[in-house]
N, C-alpha and C. Protein backbone atom coordinates (compact mmCIF):
# COMPACT_ATOMS: atom_id res chain seq x y z
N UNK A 1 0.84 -1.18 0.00
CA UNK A 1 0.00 0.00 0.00
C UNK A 1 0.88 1.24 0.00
N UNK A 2 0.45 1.96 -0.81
CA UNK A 2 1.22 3.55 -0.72
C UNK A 2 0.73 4.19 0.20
N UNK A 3 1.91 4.95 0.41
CA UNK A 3 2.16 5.90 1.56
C UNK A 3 1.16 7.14 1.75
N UNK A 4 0.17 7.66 2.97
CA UNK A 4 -0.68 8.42 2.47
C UNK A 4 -0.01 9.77 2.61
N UNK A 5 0.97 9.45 3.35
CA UNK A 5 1.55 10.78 3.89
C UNK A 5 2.47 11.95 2.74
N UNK A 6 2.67 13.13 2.44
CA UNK A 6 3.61 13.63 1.74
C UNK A 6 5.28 13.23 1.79
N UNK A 7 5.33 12.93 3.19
CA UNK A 7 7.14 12.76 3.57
C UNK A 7 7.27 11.86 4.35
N UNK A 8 8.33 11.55 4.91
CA UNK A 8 8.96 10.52 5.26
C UNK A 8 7.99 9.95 6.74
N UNK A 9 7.62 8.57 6.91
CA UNK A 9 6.41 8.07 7.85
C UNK A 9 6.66 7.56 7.73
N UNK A 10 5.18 6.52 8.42
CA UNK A 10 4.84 5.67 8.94
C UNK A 10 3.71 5.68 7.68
N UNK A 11 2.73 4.71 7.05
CA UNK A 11 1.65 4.98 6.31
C UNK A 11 0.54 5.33 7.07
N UNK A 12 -0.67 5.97 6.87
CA UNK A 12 -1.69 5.75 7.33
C UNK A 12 -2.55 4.90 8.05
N UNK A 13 -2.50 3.80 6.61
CA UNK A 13 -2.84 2.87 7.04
C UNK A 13 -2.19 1.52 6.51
N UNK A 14 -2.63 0.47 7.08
CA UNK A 14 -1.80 -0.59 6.38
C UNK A 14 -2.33 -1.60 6.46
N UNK A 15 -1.69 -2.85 5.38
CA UNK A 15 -2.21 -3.81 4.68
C UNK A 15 -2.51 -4.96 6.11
N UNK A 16 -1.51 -4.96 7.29
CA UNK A 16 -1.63 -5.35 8.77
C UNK A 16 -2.89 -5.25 9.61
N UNK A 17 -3.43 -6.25 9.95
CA UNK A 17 -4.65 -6.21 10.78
C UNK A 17 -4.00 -5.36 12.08
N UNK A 18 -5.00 -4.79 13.02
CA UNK A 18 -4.27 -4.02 14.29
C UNK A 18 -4.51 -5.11 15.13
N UNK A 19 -3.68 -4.50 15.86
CA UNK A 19 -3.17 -5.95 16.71
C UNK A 19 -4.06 -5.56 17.71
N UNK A 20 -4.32 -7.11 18.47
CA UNK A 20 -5.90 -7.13 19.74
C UNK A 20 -5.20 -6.06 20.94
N UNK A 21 -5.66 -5.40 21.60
CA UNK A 21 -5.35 -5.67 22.52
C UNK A 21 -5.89 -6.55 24.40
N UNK A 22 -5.33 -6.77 25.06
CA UNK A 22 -5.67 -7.39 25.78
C UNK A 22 -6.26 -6.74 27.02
N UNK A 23 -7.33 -7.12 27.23
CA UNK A 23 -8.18 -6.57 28.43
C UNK A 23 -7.53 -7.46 29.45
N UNK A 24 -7.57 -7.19 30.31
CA UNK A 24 -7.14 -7.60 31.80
C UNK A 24 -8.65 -7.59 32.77
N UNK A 25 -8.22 -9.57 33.00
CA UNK A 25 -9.49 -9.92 33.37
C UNK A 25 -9.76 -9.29 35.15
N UNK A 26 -11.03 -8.64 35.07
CA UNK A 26 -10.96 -8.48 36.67
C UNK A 26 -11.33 -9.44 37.67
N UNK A 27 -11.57 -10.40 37.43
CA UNK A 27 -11.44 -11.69 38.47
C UNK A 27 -10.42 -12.33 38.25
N UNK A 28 -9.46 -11.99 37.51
CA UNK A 28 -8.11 -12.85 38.01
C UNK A 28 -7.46 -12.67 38.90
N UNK A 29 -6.75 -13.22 39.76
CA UNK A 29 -6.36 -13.05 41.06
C UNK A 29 -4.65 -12.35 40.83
N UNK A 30 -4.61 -11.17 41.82
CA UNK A 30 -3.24 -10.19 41.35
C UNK A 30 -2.52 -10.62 42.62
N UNK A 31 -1.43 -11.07 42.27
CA UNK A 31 -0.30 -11.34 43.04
C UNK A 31 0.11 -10.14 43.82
N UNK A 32 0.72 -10.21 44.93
CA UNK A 32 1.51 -9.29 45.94
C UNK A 32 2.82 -9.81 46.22
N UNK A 33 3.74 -9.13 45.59
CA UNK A 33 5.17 -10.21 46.10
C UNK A 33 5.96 -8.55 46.80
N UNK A 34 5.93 -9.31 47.84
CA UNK A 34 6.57 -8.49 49.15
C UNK A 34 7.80 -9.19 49.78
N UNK A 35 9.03 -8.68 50.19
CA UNK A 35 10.54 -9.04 50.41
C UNK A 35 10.17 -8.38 52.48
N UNK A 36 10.32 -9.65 53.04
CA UNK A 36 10.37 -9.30 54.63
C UNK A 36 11.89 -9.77 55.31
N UNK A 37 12.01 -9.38 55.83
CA UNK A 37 12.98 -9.65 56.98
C UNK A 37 12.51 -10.16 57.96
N UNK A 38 13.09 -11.60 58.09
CA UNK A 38 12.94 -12.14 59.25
C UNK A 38 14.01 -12.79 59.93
N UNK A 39 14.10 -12.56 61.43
CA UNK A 39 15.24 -12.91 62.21
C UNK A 39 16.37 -12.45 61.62
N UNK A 40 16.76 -11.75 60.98
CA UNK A 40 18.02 -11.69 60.42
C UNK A 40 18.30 -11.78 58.60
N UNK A 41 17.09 -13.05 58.25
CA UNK A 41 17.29 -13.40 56.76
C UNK A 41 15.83 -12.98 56.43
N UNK A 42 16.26 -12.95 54.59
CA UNK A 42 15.15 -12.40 53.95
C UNK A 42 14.15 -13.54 53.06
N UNK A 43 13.04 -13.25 52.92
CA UNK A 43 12.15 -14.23 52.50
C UNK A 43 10.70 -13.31 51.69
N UNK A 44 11.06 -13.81 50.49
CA UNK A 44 9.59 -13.46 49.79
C UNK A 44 8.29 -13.87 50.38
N UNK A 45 7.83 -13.23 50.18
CA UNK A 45 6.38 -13.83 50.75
C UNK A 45 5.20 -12.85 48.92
N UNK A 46 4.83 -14.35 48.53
CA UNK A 46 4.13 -14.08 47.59
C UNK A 46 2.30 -14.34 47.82
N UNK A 47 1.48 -13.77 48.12
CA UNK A 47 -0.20 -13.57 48.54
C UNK A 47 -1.03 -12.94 47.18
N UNK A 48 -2.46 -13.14 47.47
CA UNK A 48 -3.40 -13.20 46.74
C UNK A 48 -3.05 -14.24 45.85
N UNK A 49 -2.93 -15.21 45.59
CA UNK A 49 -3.31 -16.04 44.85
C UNK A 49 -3.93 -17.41 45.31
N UNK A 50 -4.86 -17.18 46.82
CA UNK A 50 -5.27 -17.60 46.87
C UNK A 50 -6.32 -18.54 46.13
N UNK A 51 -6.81 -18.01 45.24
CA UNK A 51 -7.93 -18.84 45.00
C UNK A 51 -7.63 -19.97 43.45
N UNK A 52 -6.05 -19.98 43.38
CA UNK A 52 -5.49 -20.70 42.66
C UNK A 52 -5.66 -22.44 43.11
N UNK A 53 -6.24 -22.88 44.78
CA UNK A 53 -6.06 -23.65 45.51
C UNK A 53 -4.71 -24.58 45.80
N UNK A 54 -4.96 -24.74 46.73
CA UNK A 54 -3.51 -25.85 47.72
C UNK A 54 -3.13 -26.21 46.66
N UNK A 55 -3.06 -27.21 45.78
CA UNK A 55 -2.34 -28.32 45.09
C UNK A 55 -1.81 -27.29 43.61
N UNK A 56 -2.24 -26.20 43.35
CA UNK A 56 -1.64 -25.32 42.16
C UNK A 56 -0.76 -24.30 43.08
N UNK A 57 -0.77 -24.32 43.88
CA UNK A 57 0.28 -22.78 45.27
C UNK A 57 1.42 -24.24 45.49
N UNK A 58 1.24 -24.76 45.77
CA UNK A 58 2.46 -25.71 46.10
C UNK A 58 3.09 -26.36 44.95
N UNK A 59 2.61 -26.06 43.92
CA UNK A 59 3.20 -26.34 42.10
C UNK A 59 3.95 -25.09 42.10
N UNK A 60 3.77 -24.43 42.37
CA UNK A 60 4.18 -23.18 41.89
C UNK A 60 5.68 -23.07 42.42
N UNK A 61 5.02 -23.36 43.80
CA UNK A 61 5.83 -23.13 45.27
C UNK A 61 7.30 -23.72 44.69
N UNK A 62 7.10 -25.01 44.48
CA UNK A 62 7.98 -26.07 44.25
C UNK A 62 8.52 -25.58 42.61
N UNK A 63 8.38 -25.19 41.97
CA UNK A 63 8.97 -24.57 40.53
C UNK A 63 9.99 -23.34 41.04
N UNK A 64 9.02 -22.36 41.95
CA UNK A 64 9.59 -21.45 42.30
C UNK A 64 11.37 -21.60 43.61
N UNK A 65 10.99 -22.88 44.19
CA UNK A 65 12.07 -23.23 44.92
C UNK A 65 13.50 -24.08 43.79
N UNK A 66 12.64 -24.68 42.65
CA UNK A 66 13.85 -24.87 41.78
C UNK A 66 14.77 -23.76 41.35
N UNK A 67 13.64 -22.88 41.05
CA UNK A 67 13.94 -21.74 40.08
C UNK A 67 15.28 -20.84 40.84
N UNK A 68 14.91 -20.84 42.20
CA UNK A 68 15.57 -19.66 43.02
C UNK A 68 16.65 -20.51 44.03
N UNK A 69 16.52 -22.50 43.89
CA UNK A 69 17.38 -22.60 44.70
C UNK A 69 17.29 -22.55 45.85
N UNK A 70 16.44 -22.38 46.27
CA UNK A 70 16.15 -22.14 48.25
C UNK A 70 15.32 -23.00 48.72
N UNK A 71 14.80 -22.99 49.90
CA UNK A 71 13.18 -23.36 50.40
C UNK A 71 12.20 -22.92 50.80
N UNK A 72 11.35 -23.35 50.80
CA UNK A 72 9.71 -22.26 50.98
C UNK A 72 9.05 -23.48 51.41
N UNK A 73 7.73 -22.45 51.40
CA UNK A 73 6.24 -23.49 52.09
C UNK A 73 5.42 -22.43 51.55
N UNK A 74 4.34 -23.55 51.79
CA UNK A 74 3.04 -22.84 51.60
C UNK A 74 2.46 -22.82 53.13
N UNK A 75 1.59 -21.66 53.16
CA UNK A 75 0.59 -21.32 54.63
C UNK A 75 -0.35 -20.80 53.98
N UNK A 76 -1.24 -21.15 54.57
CA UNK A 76 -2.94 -20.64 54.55
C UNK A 76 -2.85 -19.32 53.16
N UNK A 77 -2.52 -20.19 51.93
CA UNK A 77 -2.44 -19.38 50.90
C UNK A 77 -1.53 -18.43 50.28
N UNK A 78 -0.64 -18.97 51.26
CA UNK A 78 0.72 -18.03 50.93
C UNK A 78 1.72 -18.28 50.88
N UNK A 79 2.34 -17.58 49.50
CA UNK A 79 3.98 -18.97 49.24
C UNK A 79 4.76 -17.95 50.03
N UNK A 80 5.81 -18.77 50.93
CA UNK A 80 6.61 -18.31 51.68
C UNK A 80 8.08 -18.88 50.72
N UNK A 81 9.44 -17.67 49.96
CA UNK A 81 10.30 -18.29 49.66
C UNK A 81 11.64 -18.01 50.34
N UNK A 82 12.37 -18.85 50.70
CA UNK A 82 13.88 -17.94 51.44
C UNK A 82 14.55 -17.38 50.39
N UNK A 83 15.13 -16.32 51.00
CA UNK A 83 16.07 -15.42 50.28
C UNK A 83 15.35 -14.49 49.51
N UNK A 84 16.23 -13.50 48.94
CA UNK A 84 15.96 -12.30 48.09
C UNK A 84 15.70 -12.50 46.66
N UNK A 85 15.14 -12.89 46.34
CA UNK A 85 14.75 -13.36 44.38
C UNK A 85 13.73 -13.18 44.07
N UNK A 86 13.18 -11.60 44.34
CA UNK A 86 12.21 -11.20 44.40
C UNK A 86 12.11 -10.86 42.53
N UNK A 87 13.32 -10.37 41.73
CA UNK A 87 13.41 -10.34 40.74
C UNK A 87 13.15 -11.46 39.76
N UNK A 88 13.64 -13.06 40.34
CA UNK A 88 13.52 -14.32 39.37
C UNK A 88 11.76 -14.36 39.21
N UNK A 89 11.35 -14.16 40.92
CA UNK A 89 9.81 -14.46 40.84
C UNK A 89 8.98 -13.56 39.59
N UNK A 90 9.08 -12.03 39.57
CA UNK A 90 9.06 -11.43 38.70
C UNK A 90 8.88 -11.61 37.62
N UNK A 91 9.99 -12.19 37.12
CA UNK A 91 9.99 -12.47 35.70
C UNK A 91 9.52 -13.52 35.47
N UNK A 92 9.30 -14.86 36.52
CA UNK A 92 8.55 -15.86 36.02
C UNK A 92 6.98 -15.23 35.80
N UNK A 93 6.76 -14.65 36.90
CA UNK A 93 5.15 -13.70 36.09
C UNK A 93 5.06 -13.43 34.84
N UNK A 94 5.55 -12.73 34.56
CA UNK A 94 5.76 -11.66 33.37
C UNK A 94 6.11 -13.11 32.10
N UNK A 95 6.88 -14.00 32.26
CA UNK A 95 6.97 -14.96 31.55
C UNK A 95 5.62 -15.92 31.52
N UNK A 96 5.26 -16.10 32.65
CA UNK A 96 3.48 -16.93 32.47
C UNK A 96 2.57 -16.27 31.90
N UNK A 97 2.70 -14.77 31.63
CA UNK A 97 1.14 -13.73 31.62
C UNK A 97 1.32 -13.54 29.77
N UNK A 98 2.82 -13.76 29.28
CA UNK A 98 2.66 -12.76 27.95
C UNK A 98 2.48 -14.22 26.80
N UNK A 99 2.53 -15.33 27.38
CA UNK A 99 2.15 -16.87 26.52
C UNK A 99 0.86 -16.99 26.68
C-alpha cells in the first residue's frame, strides 16, 4: 500500500490487521510479592493467589524453589520463599502472563 503521507512516515494505514489488545481480566487473582525480613534473613512472601487452591500454590511453590534454589512453604495461601529473588519471581510472572 502507498504511503498516504507527503514525507517521510509511517503509512496511514496498512495492509496489517491491528493488533488485539488485551483486556485484563478483573477476576483474576493479582499477586503481591513483598521481600520481609525475618530474624536476620530475607524471605519473599508471595499472597493473593489464593484462589489458585492448595495443590496449584504448592506447584508453583515447588517450581519457584527450583527456580531460586532455596526453600519455601506454603501457609494458609501463601507462598513463603527464602532469600531475596524477588526479581527471578518477577519475571517468572511476566513470563506466564505474555504466553
Amino acid at each position: 500500500m502507498e504511503k498516504l503521507t507527503g514525507g517521510a512516515g509511517w503509512p496511514l494505514s496498512s495492509a496489517e490487521p491491528p493488533s488485539v489488545i488485551k483486556k485484563e481480566d478483573p477476576n483474576a487473582p493479582k499477586p503481591v510479592i513483598r521481600l520481609e525480613k525475618r530474624a536476620g534473613k530475607y524471605v519473599i512472601v508471595v499472597s493473593g493467589l489464593h484462589t489458585y487452591g492448595s495443590e496449584r500454590l504448592s506447584g508453583m511453590a515447588k517450581e519457584w524453589k527450583t527456580l531460586c534454589g532455596a526453600g519455601g512453604t506454603v501457609k494458609h495461601g501463601v507462598i513463603e520463599i527464602q532469600g531475596d529473588r524477588v526479581k527471578a519471581i518477577r519475571e517468572w510472572f511476566l513470563k506466564k502472563t505474555v504466553r
